[in-house]
PDB file of N, CA and C in Angstrom:
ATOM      1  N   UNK A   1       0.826  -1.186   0.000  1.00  0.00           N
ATOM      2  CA  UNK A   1       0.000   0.000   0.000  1.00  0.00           C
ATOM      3  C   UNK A   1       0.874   1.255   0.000  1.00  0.00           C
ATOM      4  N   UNK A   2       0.593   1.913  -1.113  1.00  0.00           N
ATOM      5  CA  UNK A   2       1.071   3.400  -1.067  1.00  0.00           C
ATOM      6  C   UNK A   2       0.976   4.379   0.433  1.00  0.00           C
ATOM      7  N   UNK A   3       2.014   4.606   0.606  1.00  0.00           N
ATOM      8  CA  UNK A   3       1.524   5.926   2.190  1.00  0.00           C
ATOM      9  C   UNK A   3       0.721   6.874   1.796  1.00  0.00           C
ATOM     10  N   UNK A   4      -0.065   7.363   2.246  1.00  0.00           N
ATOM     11  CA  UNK A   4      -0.648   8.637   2.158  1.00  0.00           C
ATOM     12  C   UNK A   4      -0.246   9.824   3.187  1.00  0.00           C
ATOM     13  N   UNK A   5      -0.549  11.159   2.568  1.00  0.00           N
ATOM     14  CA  UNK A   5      -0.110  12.461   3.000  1.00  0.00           C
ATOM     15  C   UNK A   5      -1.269  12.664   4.066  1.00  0.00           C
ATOM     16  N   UNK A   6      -0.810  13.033   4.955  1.00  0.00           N
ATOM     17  CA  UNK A   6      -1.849  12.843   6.405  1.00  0.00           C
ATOM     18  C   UNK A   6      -1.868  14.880   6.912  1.00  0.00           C
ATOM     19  N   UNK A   7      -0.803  15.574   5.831  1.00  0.00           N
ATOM     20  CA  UNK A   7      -0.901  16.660   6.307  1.00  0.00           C
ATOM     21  C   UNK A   7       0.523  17.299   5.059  1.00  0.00           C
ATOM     22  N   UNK A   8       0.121  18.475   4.425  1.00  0.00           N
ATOM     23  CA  UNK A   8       1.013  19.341   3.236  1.00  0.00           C
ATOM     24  C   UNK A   8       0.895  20.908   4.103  1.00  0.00           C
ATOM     25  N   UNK A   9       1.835  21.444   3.989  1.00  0.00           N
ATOM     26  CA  UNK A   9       2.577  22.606   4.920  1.00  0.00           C
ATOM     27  C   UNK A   9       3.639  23.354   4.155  1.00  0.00           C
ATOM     28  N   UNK A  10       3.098  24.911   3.766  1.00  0.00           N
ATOM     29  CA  UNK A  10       4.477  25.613   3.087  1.00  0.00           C
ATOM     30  C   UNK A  10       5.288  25.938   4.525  1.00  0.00           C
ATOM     31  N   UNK A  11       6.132  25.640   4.916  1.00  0.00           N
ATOM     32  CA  UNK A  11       7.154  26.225   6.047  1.00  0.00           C
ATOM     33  C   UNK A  11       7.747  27.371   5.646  1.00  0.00           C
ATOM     34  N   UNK A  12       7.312  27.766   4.497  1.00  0.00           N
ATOM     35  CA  UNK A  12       8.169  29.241   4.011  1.00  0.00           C
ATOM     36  C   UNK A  12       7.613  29.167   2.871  1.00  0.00           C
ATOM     37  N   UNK A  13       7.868  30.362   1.948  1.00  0.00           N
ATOM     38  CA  UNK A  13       7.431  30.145   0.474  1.00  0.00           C
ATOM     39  C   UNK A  13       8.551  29.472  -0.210  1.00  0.00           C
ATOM     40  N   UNK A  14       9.509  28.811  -0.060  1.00  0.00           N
ATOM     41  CA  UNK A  14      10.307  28.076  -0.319  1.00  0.00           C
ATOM     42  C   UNK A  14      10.549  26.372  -0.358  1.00  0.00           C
ATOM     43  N   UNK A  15       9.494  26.017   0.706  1.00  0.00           N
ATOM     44  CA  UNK A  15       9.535  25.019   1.303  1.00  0.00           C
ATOM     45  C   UNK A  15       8.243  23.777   1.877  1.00  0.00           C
ATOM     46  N   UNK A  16       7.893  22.706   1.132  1.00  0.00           N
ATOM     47  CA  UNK A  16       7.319  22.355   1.222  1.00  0.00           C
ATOM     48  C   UNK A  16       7.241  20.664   2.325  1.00  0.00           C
ATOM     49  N   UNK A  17       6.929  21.155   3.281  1.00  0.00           N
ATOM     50  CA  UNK A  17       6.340  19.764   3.924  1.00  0.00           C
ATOM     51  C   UNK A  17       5.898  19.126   4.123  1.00  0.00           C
ATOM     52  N   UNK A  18       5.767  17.343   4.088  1.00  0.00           N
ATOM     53  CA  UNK A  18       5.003  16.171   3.922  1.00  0.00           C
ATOM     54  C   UNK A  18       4.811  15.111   4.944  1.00  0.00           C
ATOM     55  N   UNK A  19       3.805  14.823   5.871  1.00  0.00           N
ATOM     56  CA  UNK A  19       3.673  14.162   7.016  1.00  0.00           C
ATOM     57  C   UNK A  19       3.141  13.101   5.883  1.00  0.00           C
ATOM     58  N   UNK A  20       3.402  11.833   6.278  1.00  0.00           N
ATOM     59  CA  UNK A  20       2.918  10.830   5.699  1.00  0.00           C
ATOM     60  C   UNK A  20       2.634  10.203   6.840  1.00  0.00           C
ATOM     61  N   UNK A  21       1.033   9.424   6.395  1.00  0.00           N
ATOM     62  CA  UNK A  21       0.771   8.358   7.650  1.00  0.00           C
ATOM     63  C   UNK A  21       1.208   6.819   7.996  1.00  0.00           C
ATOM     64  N   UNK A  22       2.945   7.223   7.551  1.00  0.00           N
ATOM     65  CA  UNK A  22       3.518   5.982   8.284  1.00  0.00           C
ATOM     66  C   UNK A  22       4.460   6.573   9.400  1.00  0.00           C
ATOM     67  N   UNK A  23       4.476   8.040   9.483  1.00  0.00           N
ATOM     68  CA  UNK A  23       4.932   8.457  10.512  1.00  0.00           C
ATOM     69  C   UNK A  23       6.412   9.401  10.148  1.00  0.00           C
ATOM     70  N   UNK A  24       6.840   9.349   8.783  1.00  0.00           N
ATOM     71  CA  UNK A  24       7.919   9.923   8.178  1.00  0.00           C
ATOM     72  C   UNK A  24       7.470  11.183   7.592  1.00  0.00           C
ATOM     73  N   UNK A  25       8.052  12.660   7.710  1.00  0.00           N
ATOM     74  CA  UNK A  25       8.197  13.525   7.647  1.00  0.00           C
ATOM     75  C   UNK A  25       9.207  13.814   6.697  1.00  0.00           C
ATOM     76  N   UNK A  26       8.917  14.581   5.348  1.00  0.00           N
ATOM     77  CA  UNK A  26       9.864  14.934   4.514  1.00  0.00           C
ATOM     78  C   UNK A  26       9.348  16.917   3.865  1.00  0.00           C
ATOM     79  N   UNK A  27      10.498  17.481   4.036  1.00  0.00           N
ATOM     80  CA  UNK A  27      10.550  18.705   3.139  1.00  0.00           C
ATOM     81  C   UNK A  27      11.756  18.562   1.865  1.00  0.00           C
ATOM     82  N   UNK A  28      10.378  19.227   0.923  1.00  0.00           N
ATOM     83  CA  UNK A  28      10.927  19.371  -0.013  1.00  0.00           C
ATOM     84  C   UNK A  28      10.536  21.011  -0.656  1.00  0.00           C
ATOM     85  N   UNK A  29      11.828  21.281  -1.491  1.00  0.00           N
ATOM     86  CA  UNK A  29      11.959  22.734  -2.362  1.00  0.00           C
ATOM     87  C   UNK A  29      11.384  22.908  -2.965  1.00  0.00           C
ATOM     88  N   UNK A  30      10.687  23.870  -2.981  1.00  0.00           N
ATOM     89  CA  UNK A  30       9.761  24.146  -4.480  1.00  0.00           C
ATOM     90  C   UNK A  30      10.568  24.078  -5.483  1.00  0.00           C
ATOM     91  N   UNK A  31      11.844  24.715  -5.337  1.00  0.00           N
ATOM     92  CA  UNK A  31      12.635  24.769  -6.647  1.00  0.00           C
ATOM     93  C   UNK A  31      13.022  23.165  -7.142  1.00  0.00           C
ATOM     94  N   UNK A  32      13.185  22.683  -6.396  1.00  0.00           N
ATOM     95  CA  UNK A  32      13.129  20.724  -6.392  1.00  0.00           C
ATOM     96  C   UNK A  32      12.269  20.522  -7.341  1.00  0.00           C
ATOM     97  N   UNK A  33      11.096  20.493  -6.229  1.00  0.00           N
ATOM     98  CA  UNK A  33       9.970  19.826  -7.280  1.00  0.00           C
ATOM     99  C   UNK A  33       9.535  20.186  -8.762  1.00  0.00           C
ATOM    100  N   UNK A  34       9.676  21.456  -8.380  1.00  0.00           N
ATOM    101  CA  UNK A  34       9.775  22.233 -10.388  1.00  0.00           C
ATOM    102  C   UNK A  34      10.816  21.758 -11.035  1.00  0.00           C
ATOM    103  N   UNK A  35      12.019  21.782 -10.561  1.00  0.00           N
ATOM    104  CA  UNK A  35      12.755  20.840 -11.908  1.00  0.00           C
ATOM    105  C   UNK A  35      13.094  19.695 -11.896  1.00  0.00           C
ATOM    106  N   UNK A  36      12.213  18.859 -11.002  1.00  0.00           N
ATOM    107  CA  UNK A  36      11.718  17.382 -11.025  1.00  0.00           C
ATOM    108  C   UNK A  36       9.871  16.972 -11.753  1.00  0.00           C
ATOM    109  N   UNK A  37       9.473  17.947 -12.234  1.00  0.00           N
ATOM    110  CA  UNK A  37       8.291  18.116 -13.450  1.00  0.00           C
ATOM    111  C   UNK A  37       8.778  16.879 -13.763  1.00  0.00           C
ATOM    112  N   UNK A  38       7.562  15.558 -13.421  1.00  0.00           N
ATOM    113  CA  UNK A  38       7.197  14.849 -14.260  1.00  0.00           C
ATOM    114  C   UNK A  38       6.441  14.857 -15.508  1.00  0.00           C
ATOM    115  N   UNK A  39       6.018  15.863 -15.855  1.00  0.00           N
ATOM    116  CA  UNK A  39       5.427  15.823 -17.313  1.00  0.00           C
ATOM    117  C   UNK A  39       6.283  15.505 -18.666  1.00  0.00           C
ATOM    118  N   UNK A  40       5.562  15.155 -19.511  1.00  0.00           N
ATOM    119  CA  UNK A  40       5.952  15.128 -20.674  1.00  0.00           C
ATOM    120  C   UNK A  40       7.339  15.896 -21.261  1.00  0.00           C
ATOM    121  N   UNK A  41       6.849  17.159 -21.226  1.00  0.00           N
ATOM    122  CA  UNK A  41       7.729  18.920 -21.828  1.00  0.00           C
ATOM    123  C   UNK A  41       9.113  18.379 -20.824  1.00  0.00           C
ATOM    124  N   UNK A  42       8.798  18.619 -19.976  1.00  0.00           N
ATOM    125  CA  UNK A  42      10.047  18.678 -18.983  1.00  0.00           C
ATOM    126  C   UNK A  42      11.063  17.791 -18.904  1.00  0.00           C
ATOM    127  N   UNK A  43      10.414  16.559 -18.891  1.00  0.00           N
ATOM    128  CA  UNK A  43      11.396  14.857 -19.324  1.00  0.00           C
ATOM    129  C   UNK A  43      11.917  15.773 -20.477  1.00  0.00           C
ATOM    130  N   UNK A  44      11.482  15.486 -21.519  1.00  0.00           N
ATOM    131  CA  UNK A  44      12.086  16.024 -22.581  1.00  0.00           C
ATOM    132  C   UNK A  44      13.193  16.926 -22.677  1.00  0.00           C
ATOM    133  N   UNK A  45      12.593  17.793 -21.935  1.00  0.00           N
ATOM    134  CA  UNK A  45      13.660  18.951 -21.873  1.00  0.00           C
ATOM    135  C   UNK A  45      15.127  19.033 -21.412  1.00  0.00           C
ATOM    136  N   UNK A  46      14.817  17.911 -19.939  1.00  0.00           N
ATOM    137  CA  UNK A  46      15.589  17.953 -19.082  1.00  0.00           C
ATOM    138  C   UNK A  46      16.514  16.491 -19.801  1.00  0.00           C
ATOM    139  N   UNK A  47      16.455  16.120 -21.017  1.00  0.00           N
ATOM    140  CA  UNK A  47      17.273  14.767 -21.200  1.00  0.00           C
ATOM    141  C   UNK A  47      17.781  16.022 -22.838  1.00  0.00           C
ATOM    142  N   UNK A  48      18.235  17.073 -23.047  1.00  0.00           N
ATOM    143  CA  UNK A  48      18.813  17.590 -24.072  1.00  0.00           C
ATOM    144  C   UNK A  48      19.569  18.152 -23.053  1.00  0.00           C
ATOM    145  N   UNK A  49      20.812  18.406 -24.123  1.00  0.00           N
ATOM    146  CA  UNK A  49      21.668  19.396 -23.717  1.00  0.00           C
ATOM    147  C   UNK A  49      21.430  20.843 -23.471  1.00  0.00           C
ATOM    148  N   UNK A  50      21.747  21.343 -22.922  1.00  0.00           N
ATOM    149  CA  UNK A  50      21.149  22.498 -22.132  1.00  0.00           C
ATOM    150  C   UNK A  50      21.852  23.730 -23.543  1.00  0.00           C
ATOM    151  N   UNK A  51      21.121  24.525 -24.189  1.00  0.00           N
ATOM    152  CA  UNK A  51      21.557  25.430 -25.453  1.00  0.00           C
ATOM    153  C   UNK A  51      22.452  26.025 -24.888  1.00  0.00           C
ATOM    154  N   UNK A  52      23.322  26.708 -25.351  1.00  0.00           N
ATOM    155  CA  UNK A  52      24.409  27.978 -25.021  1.00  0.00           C
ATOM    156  C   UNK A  52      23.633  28.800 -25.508  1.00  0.00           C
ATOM    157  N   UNK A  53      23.371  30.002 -24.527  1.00  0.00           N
ATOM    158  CA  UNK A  53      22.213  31.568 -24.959  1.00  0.00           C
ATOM    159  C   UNK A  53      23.172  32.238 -23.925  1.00  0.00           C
ATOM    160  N   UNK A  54      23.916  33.196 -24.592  1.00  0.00           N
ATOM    161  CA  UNK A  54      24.240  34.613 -23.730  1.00  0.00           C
ATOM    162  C   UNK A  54      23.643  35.330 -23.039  1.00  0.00           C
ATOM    163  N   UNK A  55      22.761  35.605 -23.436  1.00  0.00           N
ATOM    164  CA  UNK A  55      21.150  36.315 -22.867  1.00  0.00           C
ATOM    165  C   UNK A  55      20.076  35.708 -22.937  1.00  0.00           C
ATOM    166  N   UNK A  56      19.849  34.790 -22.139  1.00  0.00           N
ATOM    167  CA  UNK A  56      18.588  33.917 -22.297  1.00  0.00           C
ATOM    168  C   UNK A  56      17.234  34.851 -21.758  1.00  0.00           C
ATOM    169  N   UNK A  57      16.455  34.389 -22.497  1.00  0.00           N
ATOM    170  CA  UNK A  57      15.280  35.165 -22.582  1.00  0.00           C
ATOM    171  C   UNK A  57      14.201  34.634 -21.339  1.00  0.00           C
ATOM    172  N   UNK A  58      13.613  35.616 -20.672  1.00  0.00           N
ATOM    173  CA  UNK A  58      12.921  35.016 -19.460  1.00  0.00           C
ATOM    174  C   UNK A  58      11.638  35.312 -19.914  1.00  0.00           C
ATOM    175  N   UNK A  59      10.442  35.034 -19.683  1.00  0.00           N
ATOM    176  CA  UNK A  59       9.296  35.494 -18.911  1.00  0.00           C
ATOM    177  C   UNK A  59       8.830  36.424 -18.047  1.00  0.00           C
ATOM    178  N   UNK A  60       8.123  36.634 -17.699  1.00  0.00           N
ATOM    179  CA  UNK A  60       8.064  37.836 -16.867  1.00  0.00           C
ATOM    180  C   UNK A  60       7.705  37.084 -15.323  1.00  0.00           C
ATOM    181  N   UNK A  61       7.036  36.112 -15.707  1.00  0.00           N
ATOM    182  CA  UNK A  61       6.811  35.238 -14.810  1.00  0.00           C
ATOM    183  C   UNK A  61       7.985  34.412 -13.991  1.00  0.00           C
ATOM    184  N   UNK A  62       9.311  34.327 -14.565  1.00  0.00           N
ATOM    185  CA  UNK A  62      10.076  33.813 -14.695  1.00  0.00           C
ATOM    186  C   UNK A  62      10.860  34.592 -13.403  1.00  0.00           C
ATOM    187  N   UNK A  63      10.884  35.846 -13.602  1.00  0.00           N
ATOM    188  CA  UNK A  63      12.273  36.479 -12.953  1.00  0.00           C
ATOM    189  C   UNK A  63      11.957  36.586 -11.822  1.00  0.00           C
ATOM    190  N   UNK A  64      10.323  36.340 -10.956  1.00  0.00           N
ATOM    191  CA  UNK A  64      10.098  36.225  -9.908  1.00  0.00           C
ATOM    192  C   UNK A  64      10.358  34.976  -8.995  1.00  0.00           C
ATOM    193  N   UNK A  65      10.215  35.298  -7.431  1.00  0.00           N
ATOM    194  CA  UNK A  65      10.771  33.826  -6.775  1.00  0.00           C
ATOM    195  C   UNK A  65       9.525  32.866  -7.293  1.00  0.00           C
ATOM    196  N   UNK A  66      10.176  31.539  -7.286  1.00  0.00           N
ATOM    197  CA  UNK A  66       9.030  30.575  -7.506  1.00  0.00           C
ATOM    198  C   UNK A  66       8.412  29.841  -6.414  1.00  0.00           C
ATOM    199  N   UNK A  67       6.995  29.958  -6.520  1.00  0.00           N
ATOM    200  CA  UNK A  67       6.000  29.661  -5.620  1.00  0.00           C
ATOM    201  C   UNK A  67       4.880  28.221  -6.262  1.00  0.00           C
ATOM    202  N   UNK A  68       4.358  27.762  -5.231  1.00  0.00           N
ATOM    203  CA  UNK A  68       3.155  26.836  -5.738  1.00  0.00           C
ATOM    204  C   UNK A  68       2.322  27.841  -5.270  1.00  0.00           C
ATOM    205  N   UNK A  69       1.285  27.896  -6.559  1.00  0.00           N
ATOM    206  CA  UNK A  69      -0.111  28.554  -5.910  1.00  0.00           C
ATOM    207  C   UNK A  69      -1.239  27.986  -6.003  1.00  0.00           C
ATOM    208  N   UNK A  70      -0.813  26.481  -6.630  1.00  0.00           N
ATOM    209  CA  UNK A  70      -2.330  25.421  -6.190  1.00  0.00           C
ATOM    210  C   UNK A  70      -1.880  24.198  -5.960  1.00  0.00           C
ATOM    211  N   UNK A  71      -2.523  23.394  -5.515  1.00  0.00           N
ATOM    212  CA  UNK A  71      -1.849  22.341  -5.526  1.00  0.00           C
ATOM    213  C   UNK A  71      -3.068  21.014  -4.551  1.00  0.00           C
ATOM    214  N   UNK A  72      -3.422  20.388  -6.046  1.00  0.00           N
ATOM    215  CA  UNK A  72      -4.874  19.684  -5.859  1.00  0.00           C
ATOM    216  C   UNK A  72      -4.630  18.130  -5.706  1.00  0.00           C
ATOM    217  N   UNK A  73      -5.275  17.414  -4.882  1.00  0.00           N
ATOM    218  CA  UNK A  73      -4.897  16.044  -4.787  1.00  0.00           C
ATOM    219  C   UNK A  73      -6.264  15.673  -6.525  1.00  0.00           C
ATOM    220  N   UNK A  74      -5.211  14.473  -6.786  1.00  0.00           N
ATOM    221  CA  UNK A  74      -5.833  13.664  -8.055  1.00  0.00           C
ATOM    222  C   UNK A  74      -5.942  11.945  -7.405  1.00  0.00           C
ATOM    223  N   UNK A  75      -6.947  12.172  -6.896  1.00  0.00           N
ATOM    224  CA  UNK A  75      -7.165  10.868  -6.386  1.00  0.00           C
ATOM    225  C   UNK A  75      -6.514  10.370  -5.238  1.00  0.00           C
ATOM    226  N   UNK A  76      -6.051   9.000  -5.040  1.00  0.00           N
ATOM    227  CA  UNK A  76      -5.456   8.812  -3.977  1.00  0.00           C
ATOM    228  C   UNK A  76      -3.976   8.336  -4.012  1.00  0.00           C
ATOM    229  N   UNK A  77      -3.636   8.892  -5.578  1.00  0.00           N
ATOM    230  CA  UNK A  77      -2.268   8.563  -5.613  1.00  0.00           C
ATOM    231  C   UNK A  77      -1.268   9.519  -6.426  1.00  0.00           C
ATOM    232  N   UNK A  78      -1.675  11.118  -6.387  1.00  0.00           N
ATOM    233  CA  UNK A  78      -1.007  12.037  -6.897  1.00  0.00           C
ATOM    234  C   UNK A  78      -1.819  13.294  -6.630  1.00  0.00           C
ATOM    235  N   UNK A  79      -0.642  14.676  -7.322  1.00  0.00           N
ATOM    236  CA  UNK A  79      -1.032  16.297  -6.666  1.00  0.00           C
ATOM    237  C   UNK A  79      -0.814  16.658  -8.031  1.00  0.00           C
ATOM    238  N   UNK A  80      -1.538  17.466  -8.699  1.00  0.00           N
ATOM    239  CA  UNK A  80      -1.502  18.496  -9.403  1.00  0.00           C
ATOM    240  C   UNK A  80      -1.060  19.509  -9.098  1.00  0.00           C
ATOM    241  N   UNK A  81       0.252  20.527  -9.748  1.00  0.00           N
ATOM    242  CA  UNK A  81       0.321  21.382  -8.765  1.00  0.00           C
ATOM    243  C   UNK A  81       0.993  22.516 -10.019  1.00  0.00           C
ATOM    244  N   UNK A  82       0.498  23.861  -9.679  1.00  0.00           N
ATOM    245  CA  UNK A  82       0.457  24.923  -9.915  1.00  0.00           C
ATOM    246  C   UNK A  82       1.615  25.504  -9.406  1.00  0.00           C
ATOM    247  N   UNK A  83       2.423  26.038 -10.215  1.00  0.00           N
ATOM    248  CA  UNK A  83       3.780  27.320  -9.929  1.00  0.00           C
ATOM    249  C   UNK A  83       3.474  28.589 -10.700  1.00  0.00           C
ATOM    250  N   UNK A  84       4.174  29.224  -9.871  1.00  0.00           N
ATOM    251  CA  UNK A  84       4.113  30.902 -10.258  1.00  0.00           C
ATOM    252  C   UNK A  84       4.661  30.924 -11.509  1.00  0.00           C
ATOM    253  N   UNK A  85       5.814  30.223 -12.350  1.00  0.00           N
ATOM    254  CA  UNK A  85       6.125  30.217 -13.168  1.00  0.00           C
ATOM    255  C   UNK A  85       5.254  29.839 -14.748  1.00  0.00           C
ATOM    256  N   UNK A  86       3.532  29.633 -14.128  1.00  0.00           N
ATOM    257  CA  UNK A  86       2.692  29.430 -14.861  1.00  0.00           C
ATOM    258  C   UNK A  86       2.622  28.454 -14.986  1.00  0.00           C
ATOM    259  N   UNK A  87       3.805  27.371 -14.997  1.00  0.00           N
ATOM    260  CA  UNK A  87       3.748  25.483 -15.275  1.00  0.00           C
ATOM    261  C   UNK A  87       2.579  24.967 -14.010  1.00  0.00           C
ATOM    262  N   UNK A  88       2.278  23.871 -14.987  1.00  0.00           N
ATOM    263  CA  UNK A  88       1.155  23.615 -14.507  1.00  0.00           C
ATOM    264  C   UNK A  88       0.630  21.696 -14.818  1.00  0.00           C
ATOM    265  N   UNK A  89       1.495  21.678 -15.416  1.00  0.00           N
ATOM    266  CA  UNK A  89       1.563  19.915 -16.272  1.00  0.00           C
ATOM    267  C   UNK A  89       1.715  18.695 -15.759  1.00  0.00           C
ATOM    268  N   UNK A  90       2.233  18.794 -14.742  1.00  0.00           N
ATOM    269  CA  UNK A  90       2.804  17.721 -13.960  1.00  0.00           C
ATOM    270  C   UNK A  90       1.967  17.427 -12.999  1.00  0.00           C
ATOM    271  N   UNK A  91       2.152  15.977 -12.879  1.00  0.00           N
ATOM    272  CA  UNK A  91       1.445  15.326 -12.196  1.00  0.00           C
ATOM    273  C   UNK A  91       2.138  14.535 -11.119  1.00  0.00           C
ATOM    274  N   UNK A  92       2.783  14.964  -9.796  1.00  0.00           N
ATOM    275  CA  UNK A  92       3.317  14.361  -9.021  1.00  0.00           C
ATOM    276  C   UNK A  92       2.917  13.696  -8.118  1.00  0.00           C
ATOM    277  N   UNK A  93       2.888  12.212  -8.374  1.00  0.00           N
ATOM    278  CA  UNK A  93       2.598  11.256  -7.831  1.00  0.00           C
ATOM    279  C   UNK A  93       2.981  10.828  -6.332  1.00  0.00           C
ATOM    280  N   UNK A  94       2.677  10.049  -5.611  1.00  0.00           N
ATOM    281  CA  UNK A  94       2.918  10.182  -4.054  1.00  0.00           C
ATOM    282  C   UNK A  94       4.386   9.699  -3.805  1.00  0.00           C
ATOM    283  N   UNK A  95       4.289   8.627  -5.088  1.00  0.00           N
ATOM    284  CA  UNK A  95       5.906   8.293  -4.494  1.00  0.00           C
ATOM    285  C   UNK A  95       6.763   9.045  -5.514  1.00  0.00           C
ATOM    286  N   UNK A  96       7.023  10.072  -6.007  1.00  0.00           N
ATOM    287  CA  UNK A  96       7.682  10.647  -6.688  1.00  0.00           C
ATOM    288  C   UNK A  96       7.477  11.777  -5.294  1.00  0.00           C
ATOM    289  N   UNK A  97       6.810  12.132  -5.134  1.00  0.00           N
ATOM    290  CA  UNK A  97       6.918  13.584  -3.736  1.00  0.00           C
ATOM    291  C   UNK A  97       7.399  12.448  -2.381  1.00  0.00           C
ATOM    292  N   UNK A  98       7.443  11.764  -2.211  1.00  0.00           N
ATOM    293  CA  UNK A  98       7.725  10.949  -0.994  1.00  0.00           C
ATOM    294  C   UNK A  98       9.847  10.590  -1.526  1.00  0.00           C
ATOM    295  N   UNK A  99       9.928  10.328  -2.897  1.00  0.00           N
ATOM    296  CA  UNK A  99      10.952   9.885  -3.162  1.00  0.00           C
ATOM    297  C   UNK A  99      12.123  11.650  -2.685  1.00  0.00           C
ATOM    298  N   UNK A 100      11.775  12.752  -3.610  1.00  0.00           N
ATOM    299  CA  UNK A 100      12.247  13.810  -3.544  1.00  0.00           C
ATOM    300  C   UNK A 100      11.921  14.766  -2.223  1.00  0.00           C
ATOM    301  N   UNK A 101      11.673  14.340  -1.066  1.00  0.00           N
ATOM    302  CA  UNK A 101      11.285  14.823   0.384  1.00  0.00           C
ATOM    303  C   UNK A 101      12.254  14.301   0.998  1.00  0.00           C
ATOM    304  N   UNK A 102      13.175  15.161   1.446  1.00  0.00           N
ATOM    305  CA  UNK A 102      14.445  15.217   2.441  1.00  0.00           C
ATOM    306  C   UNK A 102      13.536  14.603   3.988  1.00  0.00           C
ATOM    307  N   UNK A 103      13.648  13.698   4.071  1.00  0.00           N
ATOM    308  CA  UNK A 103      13.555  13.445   5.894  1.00  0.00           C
ATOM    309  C   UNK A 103      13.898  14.061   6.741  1.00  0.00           C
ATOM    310  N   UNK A 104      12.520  14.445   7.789  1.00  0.00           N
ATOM    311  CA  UNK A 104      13.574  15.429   8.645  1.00  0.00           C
ATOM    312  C   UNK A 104      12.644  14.776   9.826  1.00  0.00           C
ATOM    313  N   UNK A 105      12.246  13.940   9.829  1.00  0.00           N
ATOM    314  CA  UNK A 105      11.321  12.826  10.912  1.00  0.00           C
ATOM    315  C   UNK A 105      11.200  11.702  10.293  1.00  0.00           C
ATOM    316  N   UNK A 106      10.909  10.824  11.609  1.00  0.00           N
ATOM    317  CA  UNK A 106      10.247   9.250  11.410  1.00  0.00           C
ATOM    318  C   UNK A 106       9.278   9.259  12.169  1.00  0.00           C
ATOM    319  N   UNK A 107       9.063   9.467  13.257  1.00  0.00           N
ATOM    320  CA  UNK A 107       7.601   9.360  14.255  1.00  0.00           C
ATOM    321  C   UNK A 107       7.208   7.771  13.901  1.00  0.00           C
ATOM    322  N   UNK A 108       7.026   6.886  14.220  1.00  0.00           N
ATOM    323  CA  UNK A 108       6.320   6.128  14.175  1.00  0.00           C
ATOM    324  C   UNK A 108       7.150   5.170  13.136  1.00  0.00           C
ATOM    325  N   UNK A 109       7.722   5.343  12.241  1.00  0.00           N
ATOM    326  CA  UNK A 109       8.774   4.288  11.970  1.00  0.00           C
ATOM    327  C   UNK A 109       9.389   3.099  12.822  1.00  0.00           C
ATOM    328  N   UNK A 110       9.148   2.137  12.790  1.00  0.00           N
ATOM    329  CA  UNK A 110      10.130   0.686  13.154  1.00  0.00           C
ATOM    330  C   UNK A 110       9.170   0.678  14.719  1.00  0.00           C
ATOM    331  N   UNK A 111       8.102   0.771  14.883  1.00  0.00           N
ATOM    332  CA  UNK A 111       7.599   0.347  15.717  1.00  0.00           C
ATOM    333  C   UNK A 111       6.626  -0.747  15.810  1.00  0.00           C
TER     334      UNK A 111
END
């Protein structure tokens, strides 16, 4: 059985935290999870070589800090989630947010 999220927490606008109900506690970066985009675009993107641009061209959306500003459960085994950067595609699944969540508790582990 997949764990489930028993509780989601920005600790900062930087920082996202995950109580799971096996008792393990993980934060993870927004900036993490955005360039861990499981979608389609992003795989893609992220398996080319990165262009040489002198002046790479931003967004406007872009040059600001990056934030989640939604972030919807899809059933009982993934989050939809919304960034300031407008991306919006990805579908992060429980064990893909459980895999990329730094531990910073166990509670209830090995008991």
């Amino acid at each position: 059985m997949i764990p489930q999220p028993t509780e989601l927490k920005l600790l900062n606008p930087d920082t996202l935290q995950i109580a799971w109900n096996d008792g393990l506690v993980g934060r993870i970066t927004i900036r993490e999870l955005r360039e861990n985009c499981p979608c389609a675009n992003c795989i893609e993107k992220r398996s080319k070589p990165e262009p040489i641009a002198l002046l790479p061209i931003l967004k406007a959306e872009e040059t600001q800090p990056l934030r989640i500003t939604k972030m919807d459960p899809q059933g009982r085994y993934a989050y939809a989630i919304d960034f300031s950067d407008g991306h919006n595609t990805g579908l992060f699944t429980l064990d893909l947010l459980r895999e990329l969540g730094e531990v910073v508790g166990d509670e209830g582990i090995g008991e």
